[in-house]
Every structure is written in C-alpha cells, then in structure tokens.
N, C-alpha and C. Protein backbone atom coordinates (compact mmCIF):
# COMPACT_ATOMS: atom_id res chain seq x y z
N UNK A 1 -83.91 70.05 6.15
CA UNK A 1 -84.38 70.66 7.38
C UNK A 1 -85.90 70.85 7.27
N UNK A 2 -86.63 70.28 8.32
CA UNK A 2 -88.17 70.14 8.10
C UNK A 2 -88.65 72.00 8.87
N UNK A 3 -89.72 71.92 9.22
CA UNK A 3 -90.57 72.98 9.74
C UNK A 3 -90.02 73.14 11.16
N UNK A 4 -90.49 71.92 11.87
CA UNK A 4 -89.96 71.95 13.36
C UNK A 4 -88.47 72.55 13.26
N UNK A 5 -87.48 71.93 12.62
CA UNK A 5 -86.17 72.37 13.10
C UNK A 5 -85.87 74.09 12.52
N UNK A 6 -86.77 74.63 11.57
CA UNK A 6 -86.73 76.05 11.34
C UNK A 6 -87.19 76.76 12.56
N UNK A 7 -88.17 76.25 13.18
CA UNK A 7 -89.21 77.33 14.10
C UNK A 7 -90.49 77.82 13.51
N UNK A 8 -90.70 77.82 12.24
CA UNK A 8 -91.54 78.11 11.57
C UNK A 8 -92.35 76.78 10.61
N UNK A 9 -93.52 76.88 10.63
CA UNK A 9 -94.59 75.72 10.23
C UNK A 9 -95.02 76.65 8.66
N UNK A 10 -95.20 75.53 7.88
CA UNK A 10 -96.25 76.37 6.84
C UNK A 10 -97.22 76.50 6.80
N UNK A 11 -98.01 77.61 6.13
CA UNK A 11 -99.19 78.62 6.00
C UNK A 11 -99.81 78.05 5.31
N UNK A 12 -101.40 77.55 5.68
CA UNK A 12 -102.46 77.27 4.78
C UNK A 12 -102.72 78.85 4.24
N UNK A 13 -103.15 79.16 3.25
CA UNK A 13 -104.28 80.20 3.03
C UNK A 13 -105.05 79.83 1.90
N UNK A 14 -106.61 80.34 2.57
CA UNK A 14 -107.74 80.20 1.46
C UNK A 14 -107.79 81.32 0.40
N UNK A 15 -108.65 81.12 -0.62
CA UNK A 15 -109.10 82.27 -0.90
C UNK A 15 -110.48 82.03 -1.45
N UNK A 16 -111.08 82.50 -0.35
CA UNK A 16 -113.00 81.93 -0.47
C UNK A 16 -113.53 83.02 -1.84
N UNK A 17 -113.02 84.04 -2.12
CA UNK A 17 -113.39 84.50 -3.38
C UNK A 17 -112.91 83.57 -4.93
N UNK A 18 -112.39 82.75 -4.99
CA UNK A 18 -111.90 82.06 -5.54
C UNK A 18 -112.54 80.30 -5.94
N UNK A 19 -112.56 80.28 -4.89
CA UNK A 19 -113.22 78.67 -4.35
C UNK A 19 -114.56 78.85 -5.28
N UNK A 20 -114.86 77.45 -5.99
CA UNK A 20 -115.85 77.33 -6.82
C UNK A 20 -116.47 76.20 -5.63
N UNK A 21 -116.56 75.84 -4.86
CA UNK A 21 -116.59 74.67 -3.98
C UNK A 21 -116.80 73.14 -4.40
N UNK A 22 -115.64 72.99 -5.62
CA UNK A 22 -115.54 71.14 -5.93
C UNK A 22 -115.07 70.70 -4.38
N UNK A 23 -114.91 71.02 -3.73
CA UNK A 23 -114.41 70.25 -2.50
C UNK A 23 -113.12 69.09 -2.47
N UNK A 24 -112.32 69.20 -3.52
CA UNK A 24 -111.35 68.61 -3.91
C UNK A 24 -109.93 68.69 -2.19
N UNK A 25 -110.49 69.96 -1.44
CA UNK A 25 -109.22 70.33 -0.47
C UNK A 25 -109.84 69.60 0.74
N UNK A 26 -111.25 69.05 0.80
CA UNK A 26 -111.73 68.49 1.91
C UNK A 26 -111.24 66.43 1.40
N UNK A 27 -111.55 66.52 0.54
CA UNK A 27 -111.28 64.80 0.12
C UNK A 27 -110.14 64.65 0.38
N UNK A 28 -109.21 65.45 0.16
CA UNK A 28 -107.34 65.71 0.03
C UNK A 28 -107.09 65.55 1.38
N UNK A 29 -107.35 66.23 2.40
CA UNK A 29 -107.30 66.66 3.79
C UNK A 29 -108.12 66.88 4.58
N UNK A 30 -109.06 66.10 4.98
CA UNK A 30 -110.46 65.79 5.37
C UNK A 30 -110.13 66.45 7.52
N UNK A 31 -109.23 66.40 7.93
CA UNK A 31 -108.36 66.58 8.96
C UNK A 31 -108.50 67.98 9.14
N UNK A 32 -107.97 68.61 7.91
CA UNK A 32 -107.78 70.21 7.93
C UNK A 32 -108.84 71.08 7.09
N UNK A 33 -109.25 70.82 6.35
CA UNK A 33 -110.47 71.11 5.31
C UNK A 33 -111.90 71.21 5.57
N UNK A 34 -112.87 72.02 5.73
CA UNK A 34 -114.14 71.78 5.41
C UNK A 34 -114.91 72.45 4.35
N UNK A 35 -116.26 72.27 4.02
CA UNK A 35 -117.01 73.21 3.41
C UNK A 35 -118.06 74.40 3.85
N UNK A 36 -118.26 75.41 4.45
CA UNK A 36 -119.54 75.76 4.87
C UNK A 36 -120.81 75.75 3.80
N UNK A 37 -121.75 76.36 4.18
CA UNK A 37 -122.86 75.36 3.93
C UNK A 37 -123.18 76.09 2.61
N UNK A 38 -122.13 76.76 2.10
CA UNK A 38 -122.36 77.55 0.72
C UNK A 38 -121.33 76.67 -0.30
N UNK A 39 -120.92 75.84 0.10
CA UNK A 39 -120.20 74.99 -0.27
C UNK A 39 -118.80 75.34 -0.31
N UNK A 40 -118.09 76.48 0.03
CA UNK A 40 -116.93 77.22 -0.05
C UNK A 40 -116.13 76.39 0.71
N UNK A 41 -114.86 76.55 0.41
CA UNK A 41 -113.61 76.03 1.61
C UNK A 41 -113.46 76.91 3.19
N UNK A 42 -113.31 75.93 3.61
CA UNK A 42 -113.08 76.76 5.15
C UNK A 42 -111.79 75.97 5.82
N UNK A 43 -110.99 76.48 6.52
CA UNK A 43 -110.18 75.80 7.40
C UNK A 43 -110.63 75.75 9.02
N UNK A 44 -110.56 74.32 8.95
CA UNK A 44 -111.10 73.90 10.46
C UNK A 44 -109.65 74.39 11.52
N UNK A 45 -110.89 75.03 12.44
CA UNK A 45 -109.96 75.78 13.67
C UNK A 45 -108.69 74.98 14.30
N UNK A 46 -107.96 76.33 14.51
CA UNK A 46 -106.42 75.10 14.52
C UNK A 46 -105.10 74.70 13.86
N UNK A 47 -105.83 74.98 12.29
CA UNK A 47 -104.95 74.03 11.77
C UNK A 47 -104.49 75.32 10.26
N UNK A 48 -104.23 76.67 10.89
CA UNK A 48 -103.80 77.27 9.94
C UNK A 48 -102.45 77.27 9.49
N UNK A 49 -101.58 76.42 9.96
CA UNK A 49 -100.88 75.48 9.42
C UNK A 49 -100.74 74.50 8.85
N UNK A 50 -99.87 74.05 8.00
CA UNK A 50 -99.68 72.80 7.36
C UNK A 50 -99.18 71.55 7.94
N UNK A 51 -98.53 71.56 9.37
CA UNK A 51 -97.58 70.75 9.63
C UNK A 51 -98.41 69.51 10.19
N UNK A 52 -99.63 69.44 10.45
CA UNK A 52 -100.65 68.43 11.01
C UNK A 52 -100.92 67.16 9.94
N UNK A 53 -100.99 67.49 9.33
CA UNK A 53 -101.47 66.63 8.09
C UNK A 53 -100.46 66.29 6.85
N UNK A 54 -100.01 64.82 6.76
CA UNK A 54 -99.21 64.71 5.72
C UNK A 54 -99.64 64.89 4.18
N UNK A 55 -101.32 65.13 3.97
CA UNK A 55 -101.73 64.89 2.91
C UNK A 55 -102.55 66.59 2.55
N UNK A 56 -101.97 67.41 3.29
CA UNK A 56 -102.08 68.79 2.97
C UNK A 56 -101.71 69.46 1.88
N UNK A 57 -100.52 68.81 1.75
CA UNK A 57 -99.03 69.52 0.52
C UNK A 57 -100.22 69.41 -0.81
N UNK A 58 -100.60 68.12 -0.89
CA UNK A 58 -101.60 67.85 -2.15
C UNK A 58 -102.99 68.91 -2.32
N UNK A 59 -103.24 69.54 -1.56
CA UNK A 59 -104.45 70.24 -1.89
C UNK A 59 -104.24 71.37 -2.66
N UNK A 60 -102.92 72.31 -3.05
CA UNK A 60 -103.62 73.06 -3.81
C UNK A 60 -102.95 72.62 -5.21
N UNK A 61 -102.65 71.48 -5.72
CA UNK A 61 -102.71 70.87 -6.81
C UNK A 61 -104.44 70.32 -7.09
N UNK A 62 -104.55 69.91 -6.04
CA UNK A 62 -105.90 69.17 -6.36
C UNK A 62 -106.95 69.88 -6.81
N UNK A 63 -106.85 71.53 -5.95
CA UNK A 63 -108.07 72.57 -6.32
C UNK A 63 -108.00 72.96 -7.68
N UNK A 64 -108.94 72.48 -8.37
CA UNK A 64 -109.61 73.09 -9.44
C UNK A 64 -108.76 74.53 -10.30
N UNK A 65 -109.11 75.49 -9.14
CA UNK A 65 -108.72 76.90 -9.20
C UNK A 65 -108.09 77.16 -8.39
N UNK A 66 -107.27 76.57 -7.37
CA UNK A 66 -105.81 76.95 -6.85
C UNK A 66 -106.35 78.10 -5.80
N UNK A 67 -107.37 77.64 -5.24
CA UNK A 67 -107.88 78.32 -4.23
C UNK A 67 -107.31 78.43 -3.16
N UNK A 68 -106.40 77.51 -2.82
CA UNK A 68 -105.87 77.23 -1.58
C UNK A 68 -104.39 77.14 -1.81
N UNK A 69 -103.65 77.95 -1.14
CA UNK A 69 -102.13 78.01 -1.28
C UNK A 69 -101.25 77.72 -0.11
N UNK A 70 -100.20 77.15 -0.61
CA UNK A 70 -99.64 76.64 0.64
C UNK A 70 -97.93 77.58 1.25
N UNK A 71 -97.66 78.26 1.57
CA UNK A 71 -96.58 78.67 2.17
C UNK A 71 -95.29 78.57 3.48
N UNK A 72 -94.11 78.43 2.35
CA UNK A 72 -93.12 77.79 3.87
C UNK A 72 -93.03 78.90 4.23
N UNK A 73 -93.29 78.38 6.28
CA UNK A 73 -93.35 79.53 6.91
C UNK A 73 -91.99 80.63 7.09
C-alpha cells in the first residue's frame, strides 16, 4: 500500500542546525532540495513531502550527517 492509498504522504524534515552544507540532498533531489546562500539545506516550497520525487527516499542516506529525515506520513 503506497502513500496515495493511505491518505497520508511522507514528511521531508530538515535539520539546518545539523547540515554541514555538502549538498549531497540537492544532487540526490535537485526537484525538492536547495541550498541558501550559507550553503545550508532548504526545502523548495511545496514539496514538504516526499511523494513528488522518486529519488527523495535516497537523500538522507546520502547526507553526510543525516540532516535530513524522511517520515511515513
């Protein structure tokens, strides 16, 4: 049973205290991901869900420091 058929989508969350800014969650998911200009992670408006992007699931393996966590909604 995917997201759609629950009713519920999964949860991006950052944690910009955390983020060293390798930018590993923007290469991963270039769609949902950015950096501001301090180099930190940001999530582009919109998409504080997971269900947009098939290559989301991979970002908080990819982060460095697990800055970014992913939760079924």
């Amino acid at each position: 049973m995917d997201a759609t058929e629950t009713g519920s989508a999964p949860r991006i969350t950052v944690d910009r205290d955390r983020c060293i800014g390798a930018g590993q969650c923007v290469l991963a998911a270039p769609e949902v991901f950015t950096q501001d200009d301090d180099g930190l992670v940001d999530l582009l408006p919109g998409h504080e869900d997971a269900a947009g992007d098939a290559h989301v699931r991979d970002v908080p393996m990819a982060c460095p420091v697990q800055a970014v966590t992913i939760s079924d909604g």
